[in-house]
Protein backbone atom coordinates (compact mmCIF):
# COMPACT_ATOMS: atom_id res chain seq x y z
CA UNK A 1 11.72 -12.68 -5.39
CA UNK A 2 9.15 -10.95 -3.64
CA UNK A 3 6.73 -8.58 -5.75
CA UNK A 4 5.50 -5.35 -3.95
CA UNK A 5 2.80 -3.45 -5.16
CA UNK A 6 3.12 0.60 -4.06
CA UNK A 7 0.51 2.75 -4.85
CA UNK A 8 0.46 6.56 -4.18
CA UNK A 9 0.76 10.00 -5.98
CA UNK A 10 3.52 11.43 -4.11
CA UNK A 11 6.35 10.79 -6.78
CA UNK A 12 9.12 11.46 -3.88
CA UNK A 13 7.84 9.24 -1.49
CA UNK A 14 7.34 6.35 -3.99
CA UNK A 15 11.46 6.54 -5.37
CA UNK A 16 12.63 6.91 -1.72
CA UNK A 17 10.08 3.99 -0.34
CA UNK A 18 11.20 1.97 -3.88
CA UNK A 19 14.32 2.44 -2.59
CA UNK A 20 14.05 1.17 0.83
CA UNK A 21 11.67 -1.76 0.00
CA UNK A 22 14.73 -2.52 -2.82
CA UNK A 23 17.25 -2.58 -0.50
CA UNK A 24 16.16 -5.53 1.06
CA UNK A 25 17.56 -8.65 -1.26
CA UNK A 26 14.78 -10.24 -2.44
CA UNK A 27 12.02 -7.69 -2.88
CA UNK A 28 11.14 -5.72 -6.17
CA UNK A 29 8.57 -2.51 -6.06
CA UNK A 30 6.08 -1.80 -8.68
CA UNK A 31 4.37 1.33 -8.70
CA UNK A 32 0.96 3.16 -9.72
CA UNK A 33 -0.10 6.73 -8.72
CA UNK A 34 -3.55 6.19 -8.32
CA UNK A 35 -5.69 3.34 -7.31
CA UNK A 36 -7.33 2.54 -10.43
CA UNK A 37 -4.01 1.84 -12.05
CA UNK A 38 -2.94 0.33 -8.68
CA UNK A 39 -5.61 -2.17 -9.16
CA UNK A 40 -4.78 -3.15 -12.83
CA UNK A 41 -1.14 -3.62 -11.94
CA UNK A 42 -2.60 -5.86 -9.02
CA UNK A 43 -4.72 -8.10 -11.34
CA UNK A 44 -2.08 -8.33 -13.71
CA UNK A 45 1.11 -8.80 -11.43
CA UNK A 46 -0.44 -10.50 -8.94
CA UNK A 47 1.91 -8.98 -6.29
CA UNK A 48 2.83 -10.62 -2.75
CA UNK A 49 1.57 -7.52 -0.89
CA UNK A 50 0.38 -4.17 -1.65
CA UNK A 51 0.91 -1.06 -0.12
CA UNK A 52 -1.78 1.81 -0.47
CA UNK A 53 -2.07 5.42 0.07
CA UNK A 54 -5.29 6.65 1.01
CA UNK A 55 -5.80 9.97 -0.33
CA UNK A 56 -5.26 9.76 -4.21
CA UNK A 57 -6.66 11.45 -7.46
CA UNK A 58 -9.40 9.16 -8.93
CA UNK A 59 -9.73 6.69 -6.16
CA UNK A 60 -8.52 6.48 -2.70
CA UNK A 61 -6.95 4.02 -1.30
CA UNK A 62 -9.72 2.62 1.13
CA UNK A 63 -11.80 1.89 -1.99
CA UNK A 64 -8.90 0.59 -3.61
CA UNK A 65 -8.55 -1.86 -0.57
CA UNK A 66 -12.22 -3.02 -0.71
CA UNK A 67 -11.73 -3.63 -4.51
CA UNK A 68 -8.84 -5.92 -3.52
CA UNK A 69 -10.44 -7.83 -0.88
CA UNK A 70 -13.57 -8.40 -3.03
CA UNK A 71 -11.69 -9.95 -5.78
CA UNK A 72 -11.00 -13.85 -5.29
CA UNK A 73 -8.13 -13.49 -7.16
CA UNK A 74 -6.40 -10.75 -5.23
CA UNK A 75 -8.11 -10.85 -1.81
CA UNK A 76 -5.40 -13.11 -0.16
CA UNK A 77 -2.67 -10.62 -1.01
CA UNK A 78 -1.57 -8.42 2.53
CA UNK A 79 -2.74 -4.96 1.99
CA UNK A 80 -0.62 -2.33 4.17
CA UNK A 81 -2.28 1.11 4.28
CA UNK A 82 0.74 3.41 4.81
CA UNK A 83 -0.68 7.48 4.93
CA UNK A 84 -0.72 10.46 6.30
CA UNK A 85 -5.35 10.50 6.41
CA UNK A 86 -5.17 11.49 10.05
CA UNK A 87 -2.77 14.67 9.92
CA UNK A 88 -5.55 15.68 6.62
CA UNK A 89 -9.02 14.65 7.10
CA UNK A 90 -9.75 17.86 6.59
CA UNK A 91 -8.34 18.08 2.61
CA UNK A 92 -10.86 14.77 1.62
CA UNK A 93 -14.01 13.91 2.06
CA UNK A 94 -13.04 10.31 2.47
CA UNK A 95 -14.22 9.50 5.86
CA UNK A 96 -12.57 7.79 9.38
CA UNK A 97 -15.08 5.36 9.28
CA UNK A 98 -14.54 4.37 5.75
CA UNK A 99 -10.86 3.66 7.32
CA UNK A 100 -12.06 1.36 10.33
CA UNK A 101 -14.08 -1.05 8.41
CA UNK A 102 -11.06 -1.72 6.61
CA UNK A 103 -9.76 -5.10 6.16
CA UNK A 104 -5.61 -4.06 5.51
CA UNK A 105 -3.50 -6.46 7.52
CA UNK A 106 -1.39 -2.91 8.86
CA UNK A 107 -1.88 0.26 9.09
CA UNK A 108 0.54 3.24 9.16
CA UNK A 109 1.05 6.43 9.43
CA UNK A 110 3.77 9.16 7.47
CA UNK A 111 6.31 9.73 8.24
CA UNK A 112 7.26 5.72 9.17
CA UNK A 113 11.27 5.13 9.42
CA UNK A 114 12.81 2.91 6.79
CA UNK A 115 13.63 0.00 9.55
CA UNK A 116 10.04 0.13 10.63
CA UNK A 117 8.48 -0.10 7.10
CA UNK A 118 11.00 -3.24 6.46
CA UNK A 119 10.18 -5.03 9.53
CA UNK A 120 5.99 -4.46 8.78
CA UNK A 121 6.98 -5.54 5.19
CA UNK A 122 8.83 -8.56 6.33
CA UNK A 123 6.36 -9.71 9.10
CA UNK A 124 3.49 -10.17 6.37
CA UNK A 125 5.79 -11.53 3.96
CA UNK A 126 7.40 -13.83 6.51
CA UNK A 127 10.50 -13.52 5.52
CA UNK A 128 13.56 -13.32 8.27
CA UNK A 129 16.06 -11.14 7.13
């Protein structure tokens, strides 16, 4: 059983991506709304990949990432960043360049079909279904 880690405060998207993530035998979602809780679950769960939102209450996702990828215990863990930042730079003040220095193994944008999310999910997971 895979363990995926999904962190954003949209509570719709988060049951229908939980949904489409669940779908797939073998893969169960845990969720936090915000990256600080994001990154307790992470320590705690130690999930096979995470999936982050960038613009979120308390911290965004891009520091969220960097707190992930500075952590020896976490930093091996696939990090998909899965937003909509480029359709609203304008409602954060969390920057594009912030965003390219990333080091997330994907990077998508909202709206992403269901089939597409699976197969980025299941090409960092290496799994073949």
């Amino acid at each position: 059983m895979y363990k995926i880690l999904l962190v954003d405060d949209d509570p719709d998207f988060v049951a229908a991506t939980k949904t489409v993530l669940e779908s797939r035998s073998g893969y169960k979602v845990l969720t936090a709304s915000d990256g600080v809780f994001g990154l307790l679950i992470a320590k705690a769960e130690k999930p096979d990949l995470i999936i982050l939102d960038v613009i979120m209450p308390f911290e965004d996702g891009f520091t969220a990432a960097r707190q992930l990828k500075v952590n020896p215990e976490l930093s091996k863990i696939p990090v998909i960043i899965l937003t909509s930042f480029s359709q609203r730079m304008g409602e954060t003040d969390v920057s594009v360049a912030q965003g390219m220095e990333l080091e997330a193994e994907d990077y998508v944008e909202k709206p992403v079909s269901p089939q597409e999310l699976l197969r980025r999910v299941d090409k960092l997971l290496k799994t073949e279904n």
